[in-house]
C-alpha atoms as a PDB file:
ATOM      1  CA  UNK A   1      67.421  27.959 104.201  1.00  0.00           C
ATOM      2  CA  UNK A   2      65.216  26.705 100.815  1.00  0.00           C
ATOM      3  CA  UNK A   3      67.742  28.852  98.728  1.00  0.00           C
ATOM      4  CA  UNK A   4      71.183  27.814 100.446  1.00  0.00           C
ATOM      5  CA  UNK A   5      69.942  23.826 100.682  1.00  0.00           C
ATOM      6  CA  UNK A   6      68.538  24.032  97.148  1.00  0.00           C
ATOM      7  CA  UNK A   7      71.609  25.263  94.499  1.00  0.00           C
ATOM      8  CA  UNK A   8      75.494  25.817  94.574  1.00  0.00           C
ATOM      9  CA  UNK A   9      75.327  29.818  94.085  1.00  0.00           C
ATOM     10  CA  UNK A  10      72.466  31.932  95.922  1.00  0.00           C
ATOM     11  CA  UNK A  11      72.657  35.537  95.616  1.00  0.00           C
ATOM     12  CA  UNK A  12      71.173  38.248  98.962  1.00  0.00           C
ATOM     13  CA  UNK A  13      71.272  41.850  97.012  1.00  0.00           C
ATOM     14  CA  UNK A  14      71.404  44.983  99.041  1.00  0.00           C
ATOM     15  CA  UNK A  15      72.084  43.593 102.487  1.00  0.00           C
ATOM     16  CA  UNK A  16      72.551  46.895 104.628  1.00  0.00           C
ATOM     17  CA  UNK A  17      70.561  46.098 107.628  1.00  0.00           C
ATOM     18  CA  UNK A  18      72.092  44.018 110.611  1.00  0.00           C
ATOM     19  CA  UNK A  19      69.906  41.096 111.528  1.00  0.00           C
ATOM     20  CA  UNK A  20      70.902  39.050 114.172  1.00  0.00           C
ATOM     21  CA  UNK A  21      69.746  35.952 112.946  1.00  0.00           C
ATOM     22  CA  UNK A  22      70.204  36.312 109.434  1.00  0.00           C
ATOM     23  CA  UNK A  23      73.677  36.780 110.362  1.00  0.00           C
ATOM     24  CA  UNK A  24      73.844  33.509 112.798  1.00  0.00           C
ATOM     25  CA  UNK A  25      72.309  31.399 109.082  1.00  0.00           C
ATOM     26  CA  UNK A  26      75.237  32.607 107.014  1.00  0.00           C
ATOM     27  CA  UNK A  27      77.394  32.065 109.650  1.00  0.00           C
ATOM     28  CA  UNK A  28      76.428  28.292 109.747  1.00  0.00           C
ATOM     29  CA  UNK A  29      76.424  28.518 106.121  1.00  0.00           C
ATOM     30  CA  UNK A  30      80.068  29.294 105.785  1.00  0.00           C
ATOM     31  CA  UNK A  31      80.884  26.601 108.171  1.00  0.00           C
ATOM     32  CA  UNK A  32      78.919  23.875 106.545  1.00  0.00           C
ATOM     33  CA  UNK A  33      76.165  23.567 109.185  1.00  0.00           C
ATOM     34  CA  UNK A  34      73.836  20.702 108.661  1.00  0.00           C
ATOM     35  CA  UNK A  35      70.215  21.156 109.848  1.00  0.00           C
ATOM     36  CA  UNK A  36      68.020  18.418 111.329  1.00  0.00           C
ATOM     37  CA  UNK A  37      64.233  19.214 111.088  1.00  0.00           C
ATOM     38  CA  UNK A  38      60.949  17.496 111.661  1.00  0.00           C
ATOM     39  CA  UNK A  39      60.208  15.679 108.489  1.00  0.00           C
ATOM     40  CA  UNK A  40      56.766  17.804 106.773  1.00  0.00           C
ATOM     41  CA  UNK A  41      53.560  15.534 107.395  1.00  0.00           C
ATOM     42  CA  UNK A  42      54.897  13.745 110.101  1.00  0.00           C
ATOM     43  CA  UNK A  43      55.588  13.097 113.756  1.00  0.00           C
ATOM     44  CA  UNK A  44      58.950  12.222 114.282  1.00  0.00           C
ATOM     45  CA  UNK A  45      60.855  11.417 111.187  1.00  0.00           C
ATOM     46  CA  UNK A  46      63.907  13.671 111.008  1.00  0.00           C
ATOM     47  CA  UNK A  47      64.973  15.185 108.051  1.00  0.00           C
ATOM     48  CA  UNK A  48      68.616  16.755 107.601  1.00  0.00           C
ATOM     49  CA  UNK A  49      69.339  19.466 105.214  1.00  0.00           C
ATOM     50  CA  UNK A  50      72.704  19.824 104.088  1.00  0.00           C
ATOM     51  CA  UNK A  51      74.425  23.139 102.579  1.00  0.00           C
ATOM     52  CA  UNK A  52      76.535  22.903 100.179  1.00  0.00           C
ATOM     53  CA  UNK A  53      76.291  27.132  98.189  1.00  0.00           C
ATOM     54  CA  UNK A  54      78.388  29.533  97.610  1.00  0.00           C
ATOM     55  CA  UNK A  55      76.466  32.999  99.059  1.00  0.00           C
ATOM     56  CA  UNK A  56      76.841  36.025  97.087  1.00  0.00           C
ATOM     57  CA  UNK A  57      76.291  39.187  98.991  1.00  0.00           C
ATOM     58  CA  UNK A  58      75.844  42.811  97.510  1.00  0.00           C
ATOM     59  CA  UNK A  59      76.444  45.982 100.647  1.00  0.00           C
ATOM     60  CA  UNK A  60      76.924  49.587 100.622  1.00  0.00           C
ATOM     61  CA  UNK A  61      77.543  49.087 104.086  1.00  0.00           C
ATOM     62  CA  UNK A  62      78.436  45.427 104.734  1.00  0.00           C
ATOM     63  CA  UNK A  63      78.181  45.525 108.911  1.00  0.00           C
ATOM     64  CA  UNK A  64      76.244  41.951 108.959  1.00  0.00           C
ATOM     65  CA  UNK A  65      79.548  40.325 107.510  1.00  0.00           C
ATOM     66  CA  UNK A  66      82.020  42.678 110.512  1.00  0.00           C
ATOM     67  CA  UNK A  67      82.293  39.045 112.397  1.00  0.00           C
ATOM     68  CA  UNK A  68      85.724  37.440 112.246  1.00  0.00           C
ATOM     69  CA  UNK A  69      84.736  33.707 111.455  1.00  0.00           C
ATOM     70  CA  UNK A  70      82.332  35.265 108.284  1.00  0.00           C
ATOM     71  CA  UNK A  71      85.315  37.731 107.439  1.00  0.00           C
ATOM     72  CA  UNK A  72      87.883  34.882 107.350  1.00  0.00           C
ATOM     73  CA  UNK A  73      85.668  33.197 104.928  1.00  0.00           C
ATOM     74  CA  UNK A  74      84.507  36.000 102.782  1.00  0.00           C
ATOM     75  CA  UNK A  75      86.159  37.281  99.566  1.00  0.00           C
ATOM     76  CA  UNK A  76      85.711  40.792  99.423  1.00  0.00           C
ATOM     77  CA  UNK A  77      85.191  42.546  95.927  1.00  0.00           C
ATOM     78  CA  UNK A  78      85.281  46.368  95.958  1.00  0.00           C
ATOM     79  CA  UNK A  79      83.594  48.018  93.272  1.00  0.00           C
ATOM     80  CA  UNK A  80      83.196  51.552  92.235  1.00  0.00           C
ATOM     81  CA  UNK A  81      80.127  53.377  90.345  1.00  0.00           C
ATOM     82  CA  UNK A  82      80.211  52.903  87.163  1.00  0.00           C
ATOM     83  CA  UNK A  83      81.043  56.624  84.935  1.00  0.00           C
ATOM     84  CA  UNK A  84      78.760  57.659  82.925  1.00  0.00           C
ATOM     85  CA  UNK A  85      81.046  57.284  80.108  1.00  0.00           C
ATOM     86  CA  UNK A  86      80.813  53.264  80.113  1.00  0.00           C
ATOM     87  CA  UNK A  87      77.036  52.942  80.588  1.00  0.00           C
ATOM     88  CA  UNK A  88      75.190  50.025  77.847  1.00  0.00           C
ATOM     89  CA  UNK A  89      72.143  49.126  77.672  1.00  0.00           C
ATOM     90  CA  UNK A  90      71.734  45.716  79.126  1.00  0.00           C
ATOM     91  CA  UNK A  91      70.879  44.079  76.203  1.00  0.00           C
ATOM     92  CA  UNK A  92      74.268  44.848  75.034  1.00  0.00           C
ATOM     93  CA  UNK A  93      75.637  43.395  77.800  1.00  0.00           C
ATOM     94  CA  UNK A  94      73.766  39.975  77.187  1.00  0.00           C
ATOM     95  CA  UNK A  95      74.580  40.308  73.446  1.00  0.00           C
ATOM     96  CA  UNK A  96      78.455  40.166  74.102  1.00  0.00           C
ATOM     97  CA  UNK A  97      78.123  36.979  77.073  1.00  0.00           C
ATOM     98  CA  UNK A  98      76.523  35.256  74.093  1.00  0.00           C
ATOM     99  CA  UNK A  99      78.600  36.447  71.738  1.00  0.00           C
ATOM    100  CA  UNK A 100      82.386  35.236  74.117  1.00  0.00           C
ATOM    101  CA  UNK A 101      79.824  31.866  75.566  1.00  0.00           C
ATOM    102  CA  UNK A 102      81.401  29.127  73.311  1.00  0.00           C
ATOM    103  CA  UNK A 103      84.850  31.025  73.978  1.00  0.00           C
ATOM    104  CA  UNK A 104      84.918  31.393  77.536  1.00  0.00           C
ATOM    105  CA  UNK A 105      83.414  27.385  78.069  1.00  0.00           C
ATOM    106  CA  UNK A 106      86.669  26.127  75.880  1.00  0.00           C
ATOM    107  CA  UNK A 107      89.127  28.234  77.394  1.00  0.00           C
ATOM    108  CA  UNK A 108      87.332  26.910  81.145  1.00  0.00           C
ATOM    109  CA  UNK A 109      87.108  23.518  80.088  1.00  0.00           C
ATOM    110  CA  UNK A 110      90.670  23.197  78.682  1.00  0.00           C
ATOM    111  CA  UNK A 111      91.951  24.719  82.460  1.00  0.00           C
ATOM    112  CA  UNK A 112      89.521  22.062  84.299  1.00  0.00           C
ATOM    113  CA  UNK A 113      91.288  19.644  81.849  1.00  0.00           C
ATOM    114  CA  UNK A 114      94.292  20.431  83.072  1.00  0.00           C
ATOM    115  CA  UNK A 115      93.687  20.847  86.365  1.00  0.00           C
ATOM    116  CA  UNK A 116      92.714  17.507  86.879  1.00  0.00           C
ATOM    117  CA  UNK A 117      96.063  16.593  84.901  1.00  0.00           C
ATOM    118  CA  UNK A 118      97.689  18.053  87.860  1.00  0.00           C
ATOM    119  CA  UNK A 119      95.275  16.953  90.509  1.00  0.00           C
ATOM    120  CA  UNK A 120      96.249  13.342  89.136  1.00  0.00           C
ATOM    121  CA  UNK A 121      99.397  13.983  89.260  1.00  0.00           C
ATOM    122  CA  UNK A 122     100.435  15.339  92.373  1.00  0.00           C
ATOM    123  CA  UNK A 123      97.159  16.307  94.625  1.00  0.00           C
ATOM    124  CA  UNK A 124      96.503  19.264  96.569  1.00  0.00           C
ATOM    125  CA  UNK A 125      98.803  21.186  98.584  1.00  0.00           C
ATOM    126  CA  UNK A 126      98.015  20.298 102.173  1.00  0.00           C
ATOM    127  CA  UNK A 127      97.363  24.581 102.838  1.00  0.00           C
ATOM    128  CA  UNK A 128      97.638  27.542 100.783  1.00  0.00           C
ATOM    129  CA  UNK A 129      97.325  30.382 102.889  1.00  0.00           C
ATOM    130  CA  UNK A 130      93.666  31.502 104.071  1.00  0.00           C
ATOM    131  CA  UNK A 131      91.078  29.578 106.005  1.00  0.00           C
ATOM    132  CA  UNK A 132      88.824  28.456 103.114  1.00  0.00           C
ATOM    133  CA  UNK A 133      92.215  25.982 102.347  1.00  0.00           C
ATOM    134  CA  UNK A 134      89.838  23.881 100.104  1.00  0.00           C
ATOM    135  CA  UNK A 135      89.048  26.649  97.975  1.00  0.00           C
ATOM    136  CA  UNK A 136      92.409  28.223  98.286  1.00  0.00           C
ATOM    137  CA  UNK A 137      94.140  25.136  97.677  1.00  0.00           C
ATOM    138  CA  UNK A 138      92.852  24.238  94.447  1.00  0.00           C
ATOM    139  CA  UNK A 139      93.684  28.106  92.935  1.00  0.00           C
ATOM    140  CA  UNK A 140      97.019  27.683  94.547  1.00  0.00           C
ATOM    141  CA  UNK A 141      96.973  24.475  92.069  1.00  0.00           C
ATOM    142  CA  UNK A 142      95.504  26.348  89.116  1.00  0.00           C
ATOM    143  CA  UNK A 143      98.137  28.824  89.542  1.00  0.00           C
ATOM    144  CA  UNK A 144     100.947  26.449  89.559  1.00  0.00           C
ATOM    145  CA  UNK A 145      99.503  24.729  86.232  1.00  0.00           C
ATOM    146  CA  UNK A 146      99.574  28.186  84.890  1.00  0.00           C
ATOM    147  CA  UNK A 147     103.291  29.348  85.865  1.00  0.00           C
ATOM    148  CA  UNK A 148     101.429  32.325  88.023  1.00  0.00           C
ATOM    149  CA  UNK A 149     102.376  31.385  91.411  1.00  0.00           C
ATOM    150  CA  UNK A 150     103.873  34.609  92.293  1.00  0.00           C
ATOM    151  CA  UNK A 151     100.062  36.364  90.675  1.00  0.00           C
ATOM    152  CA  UNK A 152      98.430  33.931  92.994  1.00  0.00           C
ATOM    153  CA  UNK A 153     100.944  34.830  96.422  1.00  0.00           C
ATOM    154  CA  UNK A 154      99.956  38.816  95.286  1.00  0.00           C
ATOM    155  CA  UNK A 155      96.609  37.273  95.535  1.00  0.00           C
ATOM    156  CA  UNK A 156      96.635  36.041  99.034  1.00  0.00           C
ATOM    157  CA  UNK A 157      97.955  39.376 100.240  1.00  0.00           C
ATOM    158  CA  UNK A 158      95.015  40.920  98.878  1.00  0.00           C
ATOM    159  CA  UNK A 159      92.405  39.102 100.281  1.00  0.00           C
ATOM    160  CA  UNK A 160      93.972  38.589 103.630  1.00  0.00           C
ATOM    161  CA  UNK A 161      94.629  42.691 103.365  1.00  0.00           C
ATOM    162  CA  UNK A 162      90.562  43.334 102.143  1.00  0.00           C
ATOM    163  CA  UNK A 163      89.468  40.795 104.587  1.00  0.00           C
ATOM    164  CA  UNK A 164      91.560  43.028 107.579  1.00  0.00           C
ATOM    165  CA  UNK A 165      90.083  46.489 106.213  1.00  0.00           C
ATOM    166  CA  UNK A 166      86.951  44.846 106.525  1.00  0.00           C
ATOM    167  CA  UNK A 167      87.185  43.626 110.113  1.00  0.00           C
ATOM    168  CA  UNK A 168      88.628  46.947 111.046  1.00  0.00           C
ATOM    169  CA  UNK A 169      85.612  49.155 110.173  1.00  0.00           C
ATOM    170  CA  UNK A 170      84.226  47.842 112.784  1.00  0.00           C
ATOM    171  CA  UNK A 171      83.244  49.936 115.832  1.00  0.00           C
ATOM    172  CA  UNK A 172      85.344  48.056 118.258  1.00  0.00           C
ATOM    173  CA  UNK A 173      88.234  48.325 115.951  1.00  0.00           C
ATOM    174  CA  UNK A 174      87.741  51.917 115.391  1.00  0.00           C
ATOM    175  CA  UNK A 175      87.224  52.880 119.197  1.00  0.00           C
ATOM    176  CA  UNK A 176      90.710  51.210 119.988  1.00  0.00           C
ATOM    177  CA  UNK A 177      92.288  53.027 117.287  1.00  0.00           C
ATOM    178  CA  UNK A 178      91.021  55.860 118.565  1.00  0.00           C
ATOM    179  CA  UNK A 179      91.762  55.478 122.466  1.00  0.00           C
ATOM    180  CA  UNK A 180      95.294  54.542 121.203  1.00  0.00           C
ATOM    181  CA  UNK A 181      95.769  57.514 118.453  1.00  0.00           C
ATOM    182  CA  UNK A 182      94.547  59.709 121.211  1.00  0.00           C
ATOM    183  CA  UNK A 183      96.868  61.674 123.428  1.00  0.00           C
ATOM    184  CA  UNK A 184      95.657  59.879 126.782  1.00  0.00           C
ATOM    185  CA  UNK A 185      97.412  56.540 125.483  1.00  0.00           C
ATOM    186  CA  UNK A 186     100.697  55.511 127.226  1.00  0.00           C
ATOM    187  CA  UNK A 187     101.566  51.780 126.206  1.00  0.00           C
ATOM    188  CA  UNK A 188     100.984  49.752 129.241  1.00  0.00           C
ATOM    189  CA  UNK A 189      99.420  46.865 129.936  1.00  0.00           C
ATOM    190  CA  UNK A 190      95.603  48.131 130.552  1.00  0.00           C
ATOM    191  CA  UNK A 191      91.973  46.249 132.055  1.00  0.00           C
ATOM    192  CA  UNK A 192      89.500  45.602 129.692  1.00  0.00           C
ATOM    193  CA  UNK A 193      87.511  48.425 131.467  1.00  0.00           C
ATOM    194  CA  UNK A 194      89.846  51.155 130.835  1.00  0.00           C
ATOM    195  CA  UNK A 195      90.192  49.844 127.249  1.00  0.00           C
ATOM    196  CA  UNK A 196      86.254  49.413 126.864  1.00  0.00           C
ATOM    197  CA  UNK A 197      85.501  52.929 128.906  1.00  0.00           C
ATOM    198  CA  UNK A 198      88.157  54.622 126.960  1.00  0.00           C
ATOM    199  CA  UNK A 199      87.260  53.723 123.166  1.00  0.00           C
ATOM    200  CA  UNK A 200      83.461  54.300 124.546  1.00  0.00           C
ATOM    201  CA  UNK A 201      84.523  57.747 125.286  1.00  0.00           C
ATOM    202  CA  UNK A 202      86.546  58.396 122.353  1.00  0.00           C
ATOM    203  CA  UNK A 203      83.723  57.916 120.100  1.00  0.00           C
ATOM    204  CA  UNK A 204      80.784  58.841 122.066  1.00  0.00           C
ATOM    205  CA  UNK A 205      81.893  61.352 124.307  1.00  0.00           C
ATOM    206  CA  UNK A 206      79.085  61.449 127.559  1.00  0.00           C
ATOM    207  CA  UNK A 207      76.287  60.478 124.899  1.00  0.00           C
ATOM    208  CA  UNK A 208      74.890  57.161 124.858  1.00  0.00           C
ATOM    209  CA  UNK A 209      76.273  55.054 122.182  1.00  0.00           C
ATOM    210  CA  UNK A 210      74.355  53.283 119.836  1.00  0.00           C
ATOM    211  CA  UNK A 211      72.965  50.208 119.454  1.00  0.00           C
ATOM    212  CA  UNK A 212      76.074  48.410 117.671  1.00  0.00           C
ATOM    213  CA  UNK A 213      78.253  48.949 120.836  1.00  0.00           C
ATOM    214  CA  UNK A 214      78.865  46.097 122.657  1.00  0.00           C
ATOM    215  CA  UNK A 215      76.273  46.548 125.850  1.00  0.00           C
ATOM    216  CA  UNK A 216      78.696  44.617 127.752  1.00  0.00           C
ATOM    217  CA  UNK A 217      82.730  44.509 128.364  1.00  0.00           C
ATOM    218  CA  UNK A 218      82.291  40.960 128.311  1.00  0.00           C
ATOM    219  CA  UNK A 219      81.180  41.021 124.781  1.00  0.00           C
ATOM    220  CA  UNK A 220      83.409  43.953 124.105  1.00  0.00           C
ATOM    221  CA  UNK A 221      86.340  41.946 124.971  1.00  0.00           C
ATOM    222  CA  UNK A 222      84.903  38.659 122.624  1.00  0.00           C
ATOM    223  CA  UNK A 223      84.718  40.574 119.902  1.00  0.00           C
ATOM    224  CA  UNK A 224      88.195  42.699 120.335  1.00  0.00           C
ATOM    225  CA  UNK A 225      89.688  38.803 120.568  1.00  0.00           C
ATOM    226  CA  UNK A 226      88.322  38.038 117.213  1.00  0.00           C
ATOM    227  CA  UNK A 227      90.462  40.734 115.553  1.00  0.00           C
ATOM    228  CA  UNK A 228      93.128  40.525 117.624  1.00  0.00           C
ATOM    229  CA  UNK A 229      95.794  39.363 114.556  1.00  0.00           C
ATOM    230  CA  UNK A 230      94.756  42.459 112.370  1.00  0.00           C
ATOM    231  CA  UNK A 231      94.386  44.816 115.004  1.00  0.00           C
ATOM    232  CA  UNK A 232      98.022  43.934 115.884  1.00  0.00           C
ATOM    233  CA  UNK A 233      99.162  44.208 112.072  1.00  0.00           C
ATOM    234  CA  UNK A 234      97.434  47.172 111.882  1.00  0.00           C
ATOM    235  CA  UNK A 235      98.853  48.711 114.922  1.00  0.00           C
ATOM    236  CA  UNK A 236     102.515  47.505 115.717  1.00  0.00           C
ATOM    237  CA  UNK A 237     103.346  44.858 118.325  1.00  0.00           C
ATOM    238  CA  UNK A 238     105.059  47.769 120.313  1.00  0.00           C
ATOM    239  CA  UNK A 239     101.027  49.559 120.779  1.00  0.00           C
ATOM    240  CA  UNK A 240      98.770  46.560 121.349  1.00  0.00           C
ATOM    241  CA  UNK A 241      99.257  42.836 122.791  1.00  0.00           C
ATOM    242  CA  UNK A 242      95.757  41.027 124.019  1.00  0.00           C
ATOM    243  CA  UNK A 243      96.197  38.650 127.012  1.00  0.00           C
END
């Protein structure tokens, strides 16, 4: 909460364990939750705490952002190991952000320049695509400043198609998949049980599964609901349609 309320850019490195409520904060974060607490020193006097940061997040396995209203707001960066090959020391690395620092800030504050130009000019579009629309609408404006609307359209795709690979590896996703890949599969129109009982089976067989299943069909069903648009992109409109 101190790091979110306090800057514009806090970073969470090496996130690979699911925690409930950590998840629940960035959640909140991403929807621009604003806290009311109890004023330190004090009775009653309320204090609200506002959050206004862009969250960084570093995963091997990302399963605390598998939730469709973080996924919708998350930009997803894949990144490999770096070879061997193109290992530097780091004070190299420092050496040459010095060394490009005067560049990069001219070439940045000409664009913002221009930007604004534009901004003046004509405003921002009233949607651009994804569901951070602020965000997305001021690149679609960038872009359009820069003559690289189609670069920025190619851009959409991506994060719309890394934001759906995401929501996919989830178990849910991956038990219906599997139920439906599976031989037993006839499309039909199907209960929530069968679906729930069947992807349980497909992945767990007559062991128990673990704790990320959903305990519940209820919850089963809330969180198949959630990916409901990818699954169905994924899958073909002729294999899946949730009622």
């Amino acid at each position: 909460r101190a790091m979110a309320s306090a800057g514009h850019i806090g970073a969470i490195d090496n996130l690979d364990t699911l925690v409930k409520e950590l998840r629940d904060m960035i959640a909140s974060l991403t929807t621009g939750k604003i806290d009311e607490l109890r004023k330190l020193y004090t009775t009653n006097d309320a204090q609200s705490v506002t959050y206004r940061c862009w969250l960084v997040i570093t995963s091997r396995f990302p399963d605390m952002l598998q939730r469709d209203d973080l996924i919708d707001r998350t930009l997803v960066l894949p990144v490999t190991r770096i070879e061997d090959a193109d290992r530097r020391r780091e004070h190299l690395f420092l050496q040459e952000v010095l060394h490009k620092r005067n560049a990069w800030w001219g070439d940045m504050l000409t664009a913002l320049n221009t930007l604004v130009a534009e901004l003046r000019r004509a405003g921002l579009p009233d949607r651009a695509g994804l569901r951070m629309e602020d965000w997305a609408a001021l690149a679609q404006t960038l872009a359009a400043v820069e003559g690289q609307e189609a670069t920025w359209e190619r851009a959409v795709r991506f994060i719309q198609g890394q934001q759906a690979d995401m929501l996919l590896d989830d178990i849910v996703a991956q038990g219906v998949i599997a139920w439906i890949d599976s031989s037993k599969y006839v499309p039909s129109l199907v209960s929530a049980r069968t679906l729930y009982e069947g992807a349980r089976l497909e992945l767990f067989g007559v062991d128990r599964p673990d704790a990320s299943w959903p305990q519940s069909i209820k919850s089963f069903g809330r969180r198949l609901s959630g990916m409901e648009r990818d699954l169905t992109a994924r899958l073909g409109d002729e294999n899946i349609r949730m009622t």
